[in-house]
PDB file of N, CA and C in Angstrom:
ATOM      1  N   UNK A   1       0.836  -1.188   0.000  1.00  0.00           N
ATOM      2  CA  UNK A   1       0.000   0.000   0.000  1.00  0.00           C
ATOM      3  C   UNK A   1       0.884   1.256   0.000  1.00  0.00           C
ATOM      4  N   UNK A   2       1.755   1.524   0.794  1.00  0.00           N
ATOM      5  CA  UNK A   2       2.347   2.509   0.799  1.00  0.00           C
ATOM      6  C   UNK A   2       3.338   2.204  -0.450  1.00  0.00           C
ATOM      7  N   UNK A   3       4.337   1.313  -1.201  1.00  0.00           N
ATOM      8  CA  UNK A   3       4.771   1.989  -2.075  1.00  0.00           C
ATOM      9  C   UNK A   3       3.744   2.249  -3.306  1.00  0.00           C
ATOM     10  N   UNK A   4       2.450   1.681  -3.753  1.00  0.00           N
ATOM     11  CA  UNK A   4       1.664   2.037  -4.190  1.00  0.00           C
ATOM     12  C   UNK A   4       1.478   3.775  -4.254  1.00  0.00           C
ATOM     13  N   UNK A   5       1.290   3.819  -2.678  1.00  0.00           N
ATOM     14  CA  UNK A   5       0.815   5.766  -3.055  1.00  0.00           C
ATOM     15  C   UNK A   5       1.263   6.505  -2.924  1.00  0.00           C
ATOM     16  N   UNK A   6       3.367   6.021  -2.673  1.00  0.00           N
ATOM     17  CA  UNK A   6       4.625   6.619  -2.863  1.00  0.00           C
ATOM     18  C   UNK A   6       5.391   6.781  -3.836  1.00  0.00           C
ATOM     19  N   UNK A   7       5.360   5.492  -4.349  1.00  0.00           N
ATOM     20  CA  UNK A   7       6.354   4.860  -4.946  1.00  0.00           C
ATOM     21  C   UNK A   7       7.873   4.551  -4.624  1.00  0.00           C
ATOM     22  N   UNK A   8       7.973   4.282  -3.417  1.00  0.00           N
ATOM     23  CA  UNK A   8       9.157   4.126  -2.522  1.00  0.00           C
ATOM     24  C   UNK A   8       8.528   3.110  -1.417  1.00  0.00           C
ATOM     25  N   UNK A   9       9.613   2.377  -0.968  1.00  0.00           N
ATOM     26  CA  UNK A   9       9.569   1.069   0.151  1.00  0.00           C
ATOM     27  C   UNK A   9       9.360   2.320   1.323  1.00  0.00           C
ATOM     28  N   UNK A  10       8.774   1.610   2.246  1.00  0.00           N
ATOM     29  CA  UNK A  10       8.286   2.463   3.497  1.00  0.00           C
ATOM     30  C   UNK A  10       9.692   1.959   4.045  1.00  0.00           C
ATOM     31  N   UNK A  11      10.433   1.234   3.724  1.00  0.00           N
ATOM     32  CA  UNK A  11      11.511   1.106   4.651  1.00  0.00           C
ATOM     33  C   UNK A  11      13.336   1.364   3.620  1.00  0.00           C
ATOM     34  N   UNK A  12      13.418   2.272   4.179  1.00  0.00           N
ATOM     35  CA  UNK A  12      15.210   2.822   3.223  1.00  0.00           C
ATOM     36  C   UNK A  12      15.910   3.025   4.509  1.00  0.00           C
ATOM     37  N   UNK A  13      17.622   2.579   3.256  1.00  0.00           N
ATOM     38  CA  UNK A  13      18.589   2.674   4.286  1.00  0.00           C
ATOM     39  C   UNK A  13      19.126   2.779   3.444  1.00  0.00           C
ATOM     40  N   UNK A  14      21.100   2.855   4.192  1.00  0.00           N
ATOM     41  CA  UNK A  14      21.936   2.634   3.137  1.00  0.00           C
ATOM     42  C   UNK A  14      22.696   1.489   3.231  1.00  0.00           C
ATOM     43  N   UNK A  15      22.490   0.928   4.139  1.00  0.00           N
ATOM     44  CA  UNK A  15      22.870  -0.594   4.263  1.00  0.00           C
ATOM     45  C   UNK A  15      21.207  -1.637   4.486  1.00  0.00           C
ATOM     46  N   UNK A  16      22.336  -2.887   4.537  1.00  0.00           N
ATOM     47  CA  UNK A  16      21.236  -4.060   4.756  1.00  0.00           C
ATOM     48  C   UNK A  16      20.733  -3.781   5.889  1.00  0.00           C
ATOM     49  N   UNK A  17      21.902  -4.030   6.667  1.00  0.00           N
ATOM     50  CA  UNK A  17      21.838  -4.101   8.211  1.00  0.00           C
ATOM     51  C   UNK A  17      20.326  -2.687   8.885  1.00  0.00           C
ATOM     52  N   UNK A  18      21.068  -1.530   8.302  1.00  0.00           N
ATOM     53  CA  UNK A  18      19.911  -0.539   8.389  1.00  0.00           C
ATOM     54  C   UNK A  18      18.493  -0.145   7.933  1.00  0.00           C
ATOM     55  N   UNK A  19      17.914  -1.296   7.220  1.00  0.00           N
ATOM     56  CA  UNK A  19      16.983  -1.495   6.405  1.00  0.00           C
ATOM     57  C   UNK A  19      16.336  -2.377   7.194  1.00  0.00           C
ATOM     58  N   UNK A  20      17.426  -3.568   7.790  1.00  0.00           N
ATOM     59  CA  UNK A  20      16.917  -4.457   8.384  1.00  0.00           C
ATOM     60  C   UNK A  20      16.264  -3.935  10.238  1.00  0.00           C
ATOM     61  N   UNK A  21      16.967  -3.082  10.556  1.00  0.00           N
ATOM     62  CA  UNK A  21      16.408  -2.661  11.983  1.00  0.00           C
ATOM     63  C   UNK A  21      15.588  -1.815  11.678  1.00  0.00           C
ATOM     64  N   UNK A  22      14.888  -1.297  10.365  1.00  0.00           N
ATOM     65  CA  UNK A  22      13.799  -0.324  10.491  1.00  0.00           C
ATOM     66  C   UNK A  22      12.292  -1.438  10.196  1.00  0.00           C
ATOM     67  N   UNK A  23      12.859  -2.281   9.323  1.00  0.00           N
ATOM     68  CA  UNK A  23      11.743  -3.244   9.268  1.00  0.00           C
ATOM     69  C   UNK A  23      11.190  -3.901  10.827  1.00  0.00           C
ATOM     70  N   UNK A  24      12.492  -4.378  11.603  1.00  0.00           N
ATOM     71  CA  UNK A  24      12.567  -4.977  12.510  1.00  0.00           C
ATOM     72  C   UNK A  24      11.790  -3.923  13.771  1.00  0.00           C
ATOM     73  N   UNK A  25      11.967  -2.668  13.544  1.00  0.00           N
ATOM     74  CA  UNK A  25      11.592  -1.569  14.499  1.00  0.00           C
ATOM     75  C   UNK A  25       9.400  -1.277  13.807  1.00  0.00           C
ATOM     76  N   UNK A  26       9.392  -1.352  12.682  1.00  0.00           N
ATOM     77  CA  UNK A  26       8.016  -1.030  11.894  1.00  0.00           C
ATOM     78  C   UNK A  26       7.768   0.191  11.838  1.00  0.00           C
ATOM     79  N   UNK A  27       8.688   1.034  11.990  1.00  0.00           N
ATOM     80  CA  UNK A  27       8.752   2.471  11.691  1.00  0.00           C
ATOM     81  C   UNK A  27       8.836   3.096  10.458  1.00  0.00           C
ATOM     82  N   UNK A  28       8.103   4.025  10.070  1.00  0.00           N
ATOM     83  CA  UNK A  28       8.229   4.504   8.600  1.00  0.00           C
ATOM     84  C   UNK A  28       8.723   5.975   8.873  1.00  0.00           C
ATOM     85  N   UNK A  29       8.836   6.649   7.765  1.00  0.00           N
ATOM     86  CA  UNK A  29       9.074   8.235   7.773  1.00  0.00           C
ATOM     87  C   UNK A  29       7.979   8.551   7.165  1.00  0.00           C
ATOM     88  N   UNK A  30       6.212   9.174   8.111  1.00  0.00           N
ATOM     89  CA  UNK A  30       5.082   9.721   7.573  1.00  0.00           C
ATOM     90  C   UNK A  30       5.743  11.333   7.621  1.00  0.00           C
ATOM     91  N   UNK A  31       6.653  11.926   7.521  1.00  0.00           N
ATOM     92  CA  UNK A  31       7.145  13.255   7.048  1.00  0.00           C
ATOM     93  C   UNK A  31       7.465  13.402   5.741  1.00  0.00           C
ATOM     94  N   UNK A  32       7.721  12.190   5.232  1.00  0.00           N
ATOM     95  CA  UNK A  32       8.114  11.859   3.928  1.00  0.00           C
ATOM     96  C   UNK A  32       7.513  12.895   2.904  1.00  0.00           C
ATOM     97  N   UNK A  33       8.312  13.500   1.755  1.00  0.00           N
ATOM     98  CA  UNK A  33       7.337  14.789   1.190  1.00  0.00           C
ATOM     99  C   UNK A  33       6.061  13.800   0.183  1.00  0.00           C
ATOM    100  N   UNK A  34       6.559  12.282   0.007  1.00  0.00           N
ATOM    101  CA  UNK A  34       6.010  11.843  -0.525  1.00  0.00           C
ATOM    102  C   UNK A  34       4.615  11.432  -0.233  1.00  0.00           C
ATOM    103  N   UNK A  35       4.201  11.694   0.748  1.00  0.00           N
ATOM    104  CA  UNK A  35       3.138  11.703   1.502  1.00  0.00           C
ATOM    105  C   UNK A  35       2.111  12.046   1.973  1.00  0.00           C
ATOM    106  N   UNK A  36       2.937  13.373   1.719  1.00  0.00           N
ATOM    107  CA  UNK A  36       1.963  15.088   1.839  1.00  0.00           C
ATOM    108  C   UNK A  36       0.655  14.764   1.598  1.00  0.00           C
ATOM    109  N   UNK A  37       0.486  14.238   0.374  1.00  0.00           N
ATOM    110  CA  UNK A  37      -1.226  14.107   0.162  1.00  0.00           C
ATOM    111  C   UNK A  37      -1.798  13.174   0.423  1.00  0.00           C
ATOM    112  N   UNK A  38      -1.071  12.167   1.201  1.00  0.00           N
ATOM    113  CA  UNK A  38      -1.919  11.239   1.767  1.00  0.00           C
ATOM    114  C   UNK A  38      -2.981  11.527   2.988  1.00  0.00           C
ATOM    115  N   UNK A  39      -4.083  10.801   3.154  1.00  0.00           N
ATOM    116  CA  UNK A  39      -4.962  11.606   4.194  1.00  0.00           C
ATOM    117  C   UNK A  39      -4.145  11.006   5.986  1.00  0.00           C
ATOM    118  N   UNK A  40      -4.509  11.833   6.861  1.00  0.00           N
ATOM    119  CA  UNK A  40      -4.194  10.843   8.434  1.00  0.00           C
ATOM    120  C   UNK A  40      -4.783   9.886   8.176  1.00  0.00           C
ATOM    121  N   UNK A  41      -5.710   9.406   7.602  1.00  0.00           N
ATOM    122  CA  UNK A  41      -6.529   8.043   7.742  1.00  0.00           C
ATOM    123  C   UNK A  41      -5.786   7.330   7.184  1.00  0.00           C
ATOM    124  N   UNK A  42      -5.213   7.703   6.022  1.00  0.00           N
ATOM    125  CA  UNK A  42      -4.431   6.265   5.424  1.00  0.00           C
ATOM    126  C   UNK A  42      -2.818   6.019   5.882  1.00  0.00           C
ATOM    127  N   UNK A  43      -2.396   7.603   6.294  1.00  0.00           N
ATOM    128  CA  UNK A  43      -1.402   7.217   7.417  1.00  0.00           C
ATOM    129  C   UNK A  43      -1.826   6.066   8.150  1.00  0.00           C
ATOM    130  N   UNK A  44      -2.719   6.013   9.116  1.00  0.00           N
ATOM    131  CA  UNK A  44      -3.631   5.479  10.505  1.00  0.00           C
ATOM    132  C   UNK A  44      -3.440   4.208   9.849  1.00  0.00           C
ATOM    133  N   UNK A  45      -4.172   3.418   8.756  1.00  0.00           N
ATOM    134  CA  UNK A  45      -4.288   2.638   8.558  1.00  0.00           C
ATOM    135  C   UNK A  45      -3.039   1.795   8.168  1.00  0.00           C
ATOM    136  N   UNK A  46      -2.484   2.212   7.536  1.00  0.00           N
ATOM    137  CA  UNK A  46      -0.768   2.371   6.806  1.00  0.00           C
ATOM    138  C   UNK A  46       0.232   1.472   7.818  1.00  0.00           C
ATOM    139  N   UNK A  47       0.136   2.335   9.032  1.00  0.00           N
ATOM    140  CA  UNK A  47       0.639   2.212  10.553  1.00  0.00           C
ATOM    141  C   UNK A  47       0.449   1.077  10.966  1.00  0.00           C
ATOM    142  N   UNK A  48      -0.863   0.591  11.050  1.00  0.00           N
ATOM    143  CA  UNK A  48      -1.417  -0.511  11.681  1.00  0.00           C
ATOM    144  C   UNK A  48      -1.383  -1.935  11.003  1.00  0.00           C
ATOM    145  N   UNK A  49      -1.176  -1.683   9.948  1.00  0.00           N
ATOM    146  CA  UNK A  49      -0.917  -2.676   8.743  1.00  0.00           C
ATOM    147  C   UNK A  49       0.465  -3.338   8.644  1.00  0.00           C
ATOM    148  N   UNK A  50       1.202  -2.290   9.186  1.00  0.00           N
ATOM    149  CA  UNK A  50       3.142  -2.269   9.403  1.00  0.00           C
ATOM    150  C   UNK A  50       3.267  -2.995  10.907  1.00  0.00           C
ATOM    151  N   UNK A  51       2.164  -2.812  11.910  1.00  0.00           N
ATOM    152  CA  UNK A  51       2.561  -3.364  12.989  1.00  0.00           C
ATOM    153  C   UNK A  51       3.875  -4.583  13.328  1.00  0.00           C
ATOM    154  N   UNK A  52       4.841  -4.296  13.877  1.00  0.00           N
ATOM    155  CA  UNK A  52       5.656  -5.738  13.863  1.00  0.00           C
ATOM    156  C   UNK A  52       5.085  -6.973  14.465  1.00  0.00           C
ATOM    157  N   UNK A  53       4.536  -6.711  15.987  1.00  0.00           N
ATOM    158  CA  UNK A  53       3.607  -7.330  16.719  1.00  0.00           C
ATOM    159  C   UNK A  53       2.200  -7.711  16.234  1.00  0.00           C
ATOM    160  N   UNK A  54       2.280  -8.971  16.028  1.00  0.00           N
ATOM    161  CA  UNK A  54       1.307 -10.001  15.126  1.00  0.00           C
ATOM    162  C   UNK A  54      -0.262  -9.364  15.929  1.00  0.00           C
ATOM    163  N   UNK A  55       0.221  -9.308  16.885  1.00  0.00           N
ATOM    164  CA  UNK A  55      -0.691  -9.738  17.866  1.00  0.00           C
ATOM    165  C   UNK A  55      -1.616  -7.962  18.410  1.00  0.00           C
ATOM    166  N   UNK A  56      -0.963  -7.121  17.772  1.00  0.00           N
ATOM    167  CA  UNK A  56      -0.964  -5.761  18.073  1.00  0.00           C
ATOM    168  C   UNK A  56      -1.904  -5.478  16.525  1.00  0.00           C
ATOM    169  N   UNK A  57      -1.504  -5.952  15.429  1.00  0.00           N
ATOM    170  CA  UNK A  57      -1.352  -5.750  14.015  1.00  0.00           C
ATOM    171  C   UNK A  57      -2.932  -5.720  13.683  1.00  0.00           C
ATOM    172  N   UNK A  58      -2.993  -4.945  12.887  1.00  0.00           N
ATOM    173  CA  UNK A  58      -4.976  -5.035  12.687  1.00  0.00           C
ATOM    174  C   UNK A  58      -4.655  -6.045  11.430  1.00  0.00           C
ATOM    175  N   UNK A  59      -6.262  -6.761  11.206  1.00  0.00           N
ATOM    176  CA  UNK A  59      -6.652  -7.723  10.716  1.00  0.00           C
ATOM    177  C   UNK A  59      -7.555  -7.529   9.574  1.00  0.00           C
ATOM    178  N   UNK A  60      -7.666  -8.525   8.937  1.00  0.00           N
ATOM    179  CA  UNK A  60      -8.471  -8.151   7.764  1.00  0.00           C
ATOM    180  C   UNK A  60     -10.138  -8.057   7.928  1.00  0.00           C
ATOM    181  N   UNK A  61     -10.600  -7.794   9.256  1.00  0.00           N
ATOM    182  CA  UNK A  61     -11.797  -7.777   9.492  1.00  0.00           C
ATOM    183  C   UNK A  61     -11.705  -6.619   9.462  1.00  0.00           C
ATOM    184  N   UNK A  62     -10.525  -5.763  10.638  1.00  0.00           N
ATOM    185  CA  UNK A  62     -10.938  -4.444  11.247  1.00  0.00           C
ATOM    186  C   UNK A  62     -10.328  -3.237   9.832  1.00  0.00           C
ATOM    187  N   UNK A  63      -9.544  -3.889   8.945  1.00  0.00           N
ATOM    188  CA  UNK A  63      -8.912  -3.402   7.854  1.00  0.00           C
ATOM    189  C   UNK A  63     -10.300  -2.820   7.243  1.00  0.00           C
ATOM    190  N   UNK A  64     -11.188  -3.531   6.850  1.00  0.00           N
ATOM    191  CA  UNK A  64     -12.449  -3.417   6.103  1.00  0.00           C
ATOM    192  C   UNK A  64     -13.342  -2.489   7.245  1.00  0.00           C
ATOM    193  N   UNK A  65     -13.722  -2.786   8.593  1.00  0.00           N
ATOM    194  CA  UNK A  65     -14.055  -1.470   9.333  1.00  0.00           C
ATOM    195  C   UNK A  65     -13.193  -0.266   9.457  1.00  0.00           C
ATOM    196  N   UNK A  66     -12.154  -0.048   9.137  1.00  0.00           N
ATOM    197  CA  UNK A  66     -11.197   1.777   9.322  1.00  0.00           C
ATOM    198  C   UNK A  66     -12.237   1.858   8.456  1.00  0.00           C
ATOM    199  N   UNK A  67     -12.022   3.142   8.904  1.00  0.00           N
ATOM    200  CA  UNK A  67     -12.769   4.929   8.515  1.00  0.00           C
ATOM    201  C   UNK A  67     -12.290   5.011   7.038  1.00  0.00           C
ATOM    202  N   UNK A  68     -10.776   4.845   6.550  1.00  0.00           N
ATOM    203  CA  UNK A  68     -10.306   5.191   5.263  1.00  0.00           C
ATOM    204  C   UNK A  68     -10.606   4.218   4.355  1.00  0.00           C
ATOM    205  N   UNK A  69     -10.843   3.073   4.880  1.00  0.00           N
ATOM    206  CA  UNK A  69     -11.308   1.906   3.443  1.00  0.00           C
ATOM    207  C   UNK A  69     -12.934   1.645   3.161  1.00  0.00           C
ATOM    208  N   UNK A  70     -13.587   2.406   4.453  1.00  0.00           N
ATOM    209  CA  UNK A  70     -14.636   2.050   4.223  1.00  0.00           C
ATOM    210  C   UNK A  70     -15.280   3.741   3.346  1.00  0.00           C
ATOM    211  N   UNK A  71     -14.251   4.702   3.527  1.00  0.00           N
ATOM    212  CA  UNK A  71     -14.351   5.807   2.829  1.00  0.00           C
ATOM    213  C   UNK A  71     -13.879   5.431   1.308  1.00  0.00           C
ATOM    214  N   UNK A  72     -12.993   4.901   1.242  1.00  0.00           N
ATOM    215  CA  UNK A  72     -12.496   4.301  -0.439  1.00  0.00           C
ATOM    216  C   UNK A  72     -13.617   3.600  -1.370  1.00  0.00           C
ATOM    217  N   UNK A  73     -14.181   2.619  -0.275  1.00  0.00           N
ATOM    218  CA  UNK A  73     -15.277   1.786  -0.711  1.00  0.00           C
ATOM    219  C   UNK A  73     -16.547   2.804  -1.180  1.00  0.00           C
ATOM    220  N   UNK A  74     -16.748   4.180  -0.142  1.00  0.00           N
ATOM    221  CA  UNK A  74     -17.995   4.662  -1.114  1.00  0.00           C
ATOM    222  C   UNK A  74     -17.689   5.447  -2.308  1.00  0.00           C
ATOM    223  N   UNK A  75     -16.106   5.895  -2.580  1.00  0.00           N
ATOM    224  CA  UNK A  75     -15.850   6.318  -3.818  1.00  0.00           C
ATOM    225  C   UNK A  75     -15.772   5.458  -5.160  1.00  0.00           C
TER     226      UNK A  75
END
């Protein structure tokens, strides 16, 4: 989803190793200029989708209840 409405990996480095602790961390850069027009909602959703913690991580039930897909769905 996000390189979809970037066109960039939510996760850059300049090594492996540093690519690998941002994946490992599930942190993105939402400052990114690439982003600008994305709404908070699909930030929100974006976020929760990246969760590292399985168990934290939203699901494909509550994916289909957010505010931003069920806003996509009436466009």
């Amino acid at each position: 989803m996000y390189f979809c409405l970037t066109g960039k990996f939510p996760f850059a480095g300049f090594s492996r190793d540093e690519v690998f602790n941002k994946i490992c961390s599930g942190k993105f850069d939402t400052d990114d200029t690439s982003l600008k027009s994305v709404s908070p909602e699909c930030i929100d959703i974006m976020r929760k989708m990246i969760t590292v913690d399985v168990r934290k991580r939203i699901n494909p039930v509550e994916i289909l209840a957010h505010p931003w897909f069920k806003k996509m769905l009436k466009n």
